[in-house]
PDB file of N, CA and C in Angstrom:
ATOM      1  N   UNK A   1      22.365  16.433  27.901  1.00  0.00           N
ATOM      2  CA  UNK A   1      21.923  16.235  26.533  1.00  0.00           C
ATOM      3  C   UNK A   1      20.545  15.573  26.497  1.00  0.00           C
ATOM      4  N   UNK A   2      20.046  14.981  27.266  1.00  0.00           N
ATOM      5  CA  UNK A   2      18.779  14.064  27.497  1.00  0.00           C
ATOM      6  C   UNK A   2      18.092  15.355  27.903  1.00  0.00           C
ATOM      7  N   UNK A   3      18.128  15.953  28.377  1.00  0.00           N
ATOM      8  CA  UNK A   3      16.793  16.989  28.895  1.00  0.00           C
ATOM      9  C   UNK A   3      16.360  17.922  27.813  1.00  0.00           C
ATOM     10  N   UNK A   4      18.266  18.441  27.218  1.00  0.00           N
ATOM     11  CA  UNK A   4      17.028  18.790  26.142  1.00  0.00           C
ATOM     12  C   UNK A   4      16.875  18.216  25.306  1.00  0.00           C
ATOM     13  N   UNK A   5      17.012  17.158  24.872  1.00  0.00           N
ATOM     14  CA  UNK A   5      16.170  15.883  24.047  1.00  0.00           C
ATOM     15  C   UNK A   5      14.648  15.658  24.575  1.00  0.00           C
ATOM     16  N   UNK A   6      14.382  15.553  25.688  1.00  0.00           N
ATOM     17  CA  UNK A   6      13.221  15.395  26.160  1.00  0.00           C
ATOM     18  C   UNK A   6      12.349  16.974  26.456  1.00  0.00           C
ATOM     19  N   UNK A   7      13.114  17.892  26.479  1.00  0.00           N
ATOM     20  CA  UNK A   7      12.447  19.279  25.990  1.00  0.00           C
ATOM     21  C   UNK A   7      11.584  19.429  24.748  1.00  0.00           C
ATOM     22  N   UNK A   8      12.582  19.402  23.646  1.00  0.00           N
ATOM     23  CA  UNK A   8      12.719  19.184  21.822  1.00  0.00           C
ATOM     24  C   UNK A   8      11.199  18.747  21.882  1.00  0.00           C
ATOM     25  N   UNK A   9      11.318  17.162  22.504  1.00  0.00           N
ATOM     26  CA  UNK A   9      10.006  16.446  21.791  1.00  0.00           C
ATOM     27  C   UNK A   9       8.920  17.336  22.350  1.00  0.00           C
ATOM     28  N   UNK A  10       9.073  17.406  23.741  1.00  0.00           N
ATOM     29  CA  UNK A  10       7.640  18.001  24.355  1.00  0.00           C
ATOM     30  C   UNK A  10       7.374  18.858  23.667  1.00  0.00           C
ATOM     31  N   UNK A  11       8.586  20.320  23.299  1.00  0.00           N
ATOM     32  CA  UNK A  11       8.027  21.221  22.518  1.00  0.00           C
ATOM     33  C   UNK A  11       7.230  21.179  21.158  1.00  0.00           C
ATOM     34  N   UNK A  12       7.902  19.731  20.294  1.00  0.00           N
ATOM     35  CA  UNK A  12       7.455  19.163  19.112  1.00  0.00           C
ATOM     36  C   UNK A  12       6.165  18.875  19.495  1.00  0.00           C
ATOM     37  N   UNK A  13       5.786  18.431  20.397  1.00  0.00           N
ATOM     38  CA  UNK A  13       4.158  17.825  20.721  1.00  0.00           C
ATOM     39  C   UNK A  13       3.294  18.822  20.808  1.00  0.00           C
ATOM     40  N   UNK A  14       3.783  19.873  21.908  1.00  0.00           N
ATOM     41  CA  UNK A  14       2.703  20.683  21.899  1.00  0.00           C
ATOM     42  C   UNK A  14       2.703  21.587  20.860  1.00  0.00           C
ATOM     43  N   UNK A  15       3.583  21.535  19.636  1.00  0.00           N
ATOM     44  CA  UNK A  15       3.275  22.448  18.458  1.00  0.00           C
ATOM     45  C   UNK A  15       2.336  21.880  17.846  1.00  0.00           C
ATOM     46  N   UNK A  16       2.401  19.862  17.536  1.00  0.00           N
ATOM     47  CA  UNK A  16       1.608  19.492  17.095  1.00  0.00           C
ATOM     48  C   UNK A  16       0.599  19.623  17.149  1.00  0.00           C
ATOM     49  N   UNK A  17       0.132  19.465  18.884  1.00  0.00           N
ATOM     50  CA  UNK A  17      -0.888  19.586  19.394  1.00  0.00           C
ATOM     51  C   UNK A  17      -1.896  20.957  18.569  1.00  0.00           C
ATOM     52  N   UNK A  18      -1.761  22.313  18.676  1.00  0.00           N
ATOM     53  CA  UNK A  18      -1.715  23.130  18.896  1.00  0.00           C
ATOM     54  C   UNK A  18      -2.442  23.304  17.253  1.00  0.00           C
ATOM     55  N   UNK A  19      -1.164  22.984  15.941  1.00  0.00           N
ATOM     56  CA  UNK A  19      -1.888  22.649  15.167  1.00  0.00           C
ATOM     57  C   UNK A  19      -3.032  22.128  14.575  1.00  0.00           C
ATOM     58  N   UNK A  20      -3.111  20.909  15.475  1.00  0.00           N
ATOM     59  CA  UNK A  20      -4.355  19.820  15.211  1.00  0.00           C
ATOM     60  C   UNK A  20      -5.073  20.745  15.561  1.00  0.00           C
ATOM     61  N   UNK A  21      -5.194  21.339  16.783  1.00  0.00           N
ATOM     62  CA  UNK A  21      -6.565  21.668  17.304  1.00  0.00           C
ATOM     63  C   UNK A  21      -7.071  23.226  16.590  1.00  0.00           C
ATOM     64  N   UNK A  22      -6.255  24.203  15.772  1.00  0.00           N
ATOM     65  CA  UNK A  22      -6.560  24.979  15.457  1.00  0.00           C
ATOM     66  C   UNK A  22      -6.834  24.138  13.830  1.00  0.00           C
ATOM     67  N   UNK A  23      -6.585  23.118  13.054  1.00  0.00           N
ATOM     68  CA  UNK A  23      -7.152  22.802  12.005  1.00  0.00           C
ATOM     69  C   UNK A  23      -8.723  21.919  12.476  1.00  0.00           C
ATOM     70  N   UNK A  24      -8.883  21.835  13.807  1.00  0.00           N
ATOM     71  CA  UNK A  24     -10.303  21.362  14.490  1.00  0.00           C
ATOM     72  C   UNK A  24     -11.266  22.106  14.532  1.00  0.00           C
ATOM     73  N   UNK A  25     -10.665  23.362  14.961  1.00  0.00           N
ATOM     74  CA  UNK A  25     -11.022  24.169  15.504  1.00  0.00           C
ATOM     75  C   UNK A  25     -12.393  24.714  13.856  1.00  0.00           C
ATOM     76  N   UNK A  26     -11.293  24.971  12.730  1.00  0.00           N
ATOM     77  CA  UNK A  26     -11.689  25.245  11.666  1.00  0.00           C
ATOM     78  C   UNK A  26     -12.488  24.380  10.748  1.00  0.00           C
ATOM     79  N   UNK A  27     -12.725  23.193  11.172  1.00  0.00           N
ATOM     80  CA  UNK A  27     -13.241  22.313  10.874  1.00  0.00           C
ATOM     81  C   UNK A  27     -14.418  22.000  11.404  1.00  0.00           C
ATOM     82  N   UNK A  28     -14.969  22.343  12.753  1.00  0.00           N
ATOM     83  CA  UNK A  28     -15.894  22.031  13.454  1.00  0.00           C
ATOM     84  C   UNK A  28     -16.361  23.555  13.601  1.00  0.00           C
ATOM     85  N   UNK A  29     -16.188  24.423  12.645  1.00  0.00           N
ATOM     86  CA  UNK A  29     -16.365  25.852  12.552  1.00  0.00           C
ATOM     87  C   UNK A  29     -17.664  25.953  10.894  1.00  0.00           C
ATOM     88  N   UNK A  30     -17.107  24.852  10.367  1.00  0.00           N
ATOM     89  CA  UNK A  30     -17.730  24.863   9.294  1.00  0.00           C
ATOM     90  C   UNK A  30     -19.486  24.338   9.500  1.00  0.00           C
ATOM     91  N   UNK A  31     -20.528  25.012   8.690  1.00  0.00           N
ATOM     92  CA  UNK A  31     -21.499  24.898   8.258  1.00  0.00           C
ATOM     93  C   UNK A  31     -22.442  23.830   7.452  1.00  0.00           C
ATOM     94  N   UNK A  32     -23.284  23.134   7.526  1.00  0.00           N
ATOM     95  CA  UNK A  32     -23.470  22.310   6.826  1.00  0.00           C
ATOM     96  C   UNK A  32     -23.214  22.505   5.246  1.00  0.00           C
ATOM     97  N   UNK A  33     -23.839  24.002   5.309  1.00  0.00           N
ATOM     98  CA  UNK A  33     -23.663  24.227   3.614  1.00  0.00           C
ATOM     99  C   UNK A  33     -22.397  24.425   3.668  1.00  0.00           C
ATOM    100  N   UNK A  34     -21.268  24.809   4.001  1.00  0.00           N
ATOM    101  CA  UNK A  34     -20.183  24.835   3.646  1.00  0.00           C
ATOM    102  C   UNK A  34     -19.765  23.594   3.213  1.00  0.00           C
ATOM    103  N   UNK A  35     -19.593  22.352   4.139  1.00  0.00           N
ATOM    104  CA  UNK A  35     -19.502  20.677   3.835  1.00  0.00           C
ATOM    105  C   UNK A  35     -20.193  20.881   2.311  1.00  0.00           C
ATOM    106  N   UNK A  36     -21.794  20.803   2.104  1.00  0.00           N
ATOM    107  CA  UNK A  36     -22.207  20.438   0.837  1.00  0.00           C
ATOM    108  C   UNK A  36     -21.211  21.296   0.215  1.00  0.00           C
ATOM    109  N   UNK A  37     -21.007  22.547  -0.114  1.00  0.00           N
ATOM    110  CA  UNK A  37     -20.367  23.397  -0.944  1.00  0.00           C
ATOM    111  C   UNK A  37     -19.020  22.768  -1.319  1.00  0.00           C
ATOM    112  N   UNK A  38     -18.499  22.202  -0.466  1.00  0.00           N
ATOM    113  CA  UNK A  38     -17.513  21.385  -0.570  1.00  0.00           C
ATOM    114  C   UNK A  38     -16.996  20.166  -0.920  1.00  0.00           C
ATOM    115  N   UNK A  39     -18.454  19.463  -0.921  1.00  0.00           N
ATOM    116  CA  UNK A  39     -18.956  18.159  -0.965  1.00  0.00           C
ATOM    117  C   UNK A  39     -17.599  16.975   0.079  1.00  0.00           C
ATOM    118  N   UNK A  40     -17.863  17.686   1.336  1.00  0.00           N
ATOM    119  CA  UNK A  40     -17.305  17.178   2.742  1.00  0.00           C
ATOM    120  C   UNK A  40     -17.469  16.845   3.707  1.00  0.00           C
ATOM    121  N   UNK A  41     -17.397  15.693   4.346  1.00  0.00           N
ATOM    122  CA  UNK A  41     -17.389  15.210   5.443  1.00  0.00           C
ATOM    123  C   UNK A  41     -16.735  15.222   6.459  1.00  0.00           C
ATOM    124  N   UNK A  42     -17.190  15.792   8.044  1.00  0.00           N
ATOM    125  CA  UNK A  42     -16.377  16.636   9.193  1.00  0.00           C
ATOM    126  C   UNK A  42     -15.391  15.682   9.783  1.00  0.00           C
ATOM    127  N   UNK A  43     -15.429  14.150   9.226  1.00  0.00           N
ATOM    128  CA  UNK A  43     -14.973  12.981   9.769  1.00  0.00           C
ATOM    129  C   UNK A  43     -13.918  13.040   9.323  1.00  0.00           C
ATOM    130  N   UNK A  44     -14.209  12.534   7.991  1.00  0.00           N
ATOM    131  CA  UNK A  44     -12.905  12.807   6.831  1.00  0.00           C
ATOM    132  C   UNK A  44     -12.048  14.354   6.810  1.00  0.00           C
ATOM    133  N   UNK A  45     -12.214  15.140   7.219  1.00  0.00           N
ATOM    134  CA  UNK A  45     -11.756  16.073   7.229  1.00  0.00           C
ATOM    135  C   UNK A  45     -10.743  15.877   8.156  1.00  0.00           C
ATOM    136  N   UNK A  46     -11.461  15.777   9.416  1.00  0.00           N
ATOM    137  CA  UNK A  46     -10.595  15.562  10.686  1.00  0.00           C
ATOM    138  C   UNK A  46      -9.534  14.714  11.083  1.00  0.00           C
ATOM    139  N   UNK A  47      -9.532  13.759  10.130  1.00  0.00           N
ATOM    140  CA  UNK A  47      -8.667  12.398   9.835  1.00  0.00           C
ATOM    141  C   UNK A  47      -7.680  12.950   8.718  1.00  0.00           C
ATOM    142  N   UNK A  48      -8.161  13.803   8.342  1.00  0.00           N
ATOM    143  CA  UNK A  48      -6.807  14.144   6.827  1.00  0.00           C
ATOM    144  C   UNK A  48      -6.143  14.951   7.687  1.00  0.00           C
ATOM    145  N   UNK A  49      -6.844  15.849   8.647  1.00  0.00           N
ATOM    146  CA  UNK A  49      -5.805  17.221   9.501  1.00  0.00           C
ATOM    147  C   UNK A  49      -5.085  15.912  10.391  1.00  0.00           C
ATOM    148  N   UNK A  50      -5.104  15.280  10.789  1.00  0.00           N
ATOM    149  CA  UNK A  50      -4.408  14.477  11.638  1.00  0.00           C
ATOM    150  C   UNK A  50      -3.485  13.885  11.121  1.00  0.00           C
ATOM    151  N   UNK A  51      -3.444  13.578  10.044  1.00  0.00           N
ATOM    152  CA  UNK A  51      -2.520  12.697   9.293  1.00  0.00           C
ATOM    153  C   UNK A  51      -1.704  14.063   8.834  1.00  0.00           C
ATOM    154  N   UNK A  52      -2.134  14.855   8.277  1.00  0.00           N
ATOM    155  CA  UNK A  52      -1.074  15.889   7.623  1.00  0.00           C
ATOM    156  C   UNK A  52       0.092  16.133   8.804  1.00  0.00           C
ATOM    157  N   UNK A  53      -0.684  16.086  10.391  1.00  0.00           N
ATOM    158  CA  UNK A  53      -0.061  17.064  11.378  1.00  0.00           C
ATOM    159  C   UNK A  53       1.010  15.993  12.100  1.00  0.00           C
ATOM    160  N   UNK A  54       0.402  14.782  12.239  1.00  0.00           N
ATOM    161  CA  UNK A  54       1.028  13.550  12.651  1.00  0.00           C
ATOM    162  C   UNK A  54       1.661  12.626  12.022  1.00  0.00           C
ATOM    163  N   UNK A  55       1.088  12.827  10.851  1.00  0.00           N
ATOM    164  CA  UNK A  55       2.068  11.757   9.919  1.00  0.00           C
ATOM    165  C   UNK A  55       1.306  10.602   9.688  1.00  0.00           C
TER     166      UNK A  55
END
């Protein structure tokens, strides 16, 4: 029962993972004018995808 308990999470992590980095991915994809268009910052952005994905 512990292994796959300790499966579960790993798999949970690297979904997380996986997430974060494809909302990074899209984030560090963006344009300056896109930010102005948006009136956004790549910091703040990156800190809200983290929190959505991590909690």
């Amino acid at each position: 029962m512990k292994i796959q308990n300790l499966i579960a999470r790993a798999q949970d992590r690297i979904a997380k993972r996986r997430q974060f980095n494809r909302l990074a991915d899209e984030i560090a994809s963006l344009s300056s004018r896109d930010l102005a268009d948006l009136r956004a910052d790549k910091t703040e952005m990156l800190r809200h995808a983290y929190q959505q994905v991590y909690g």
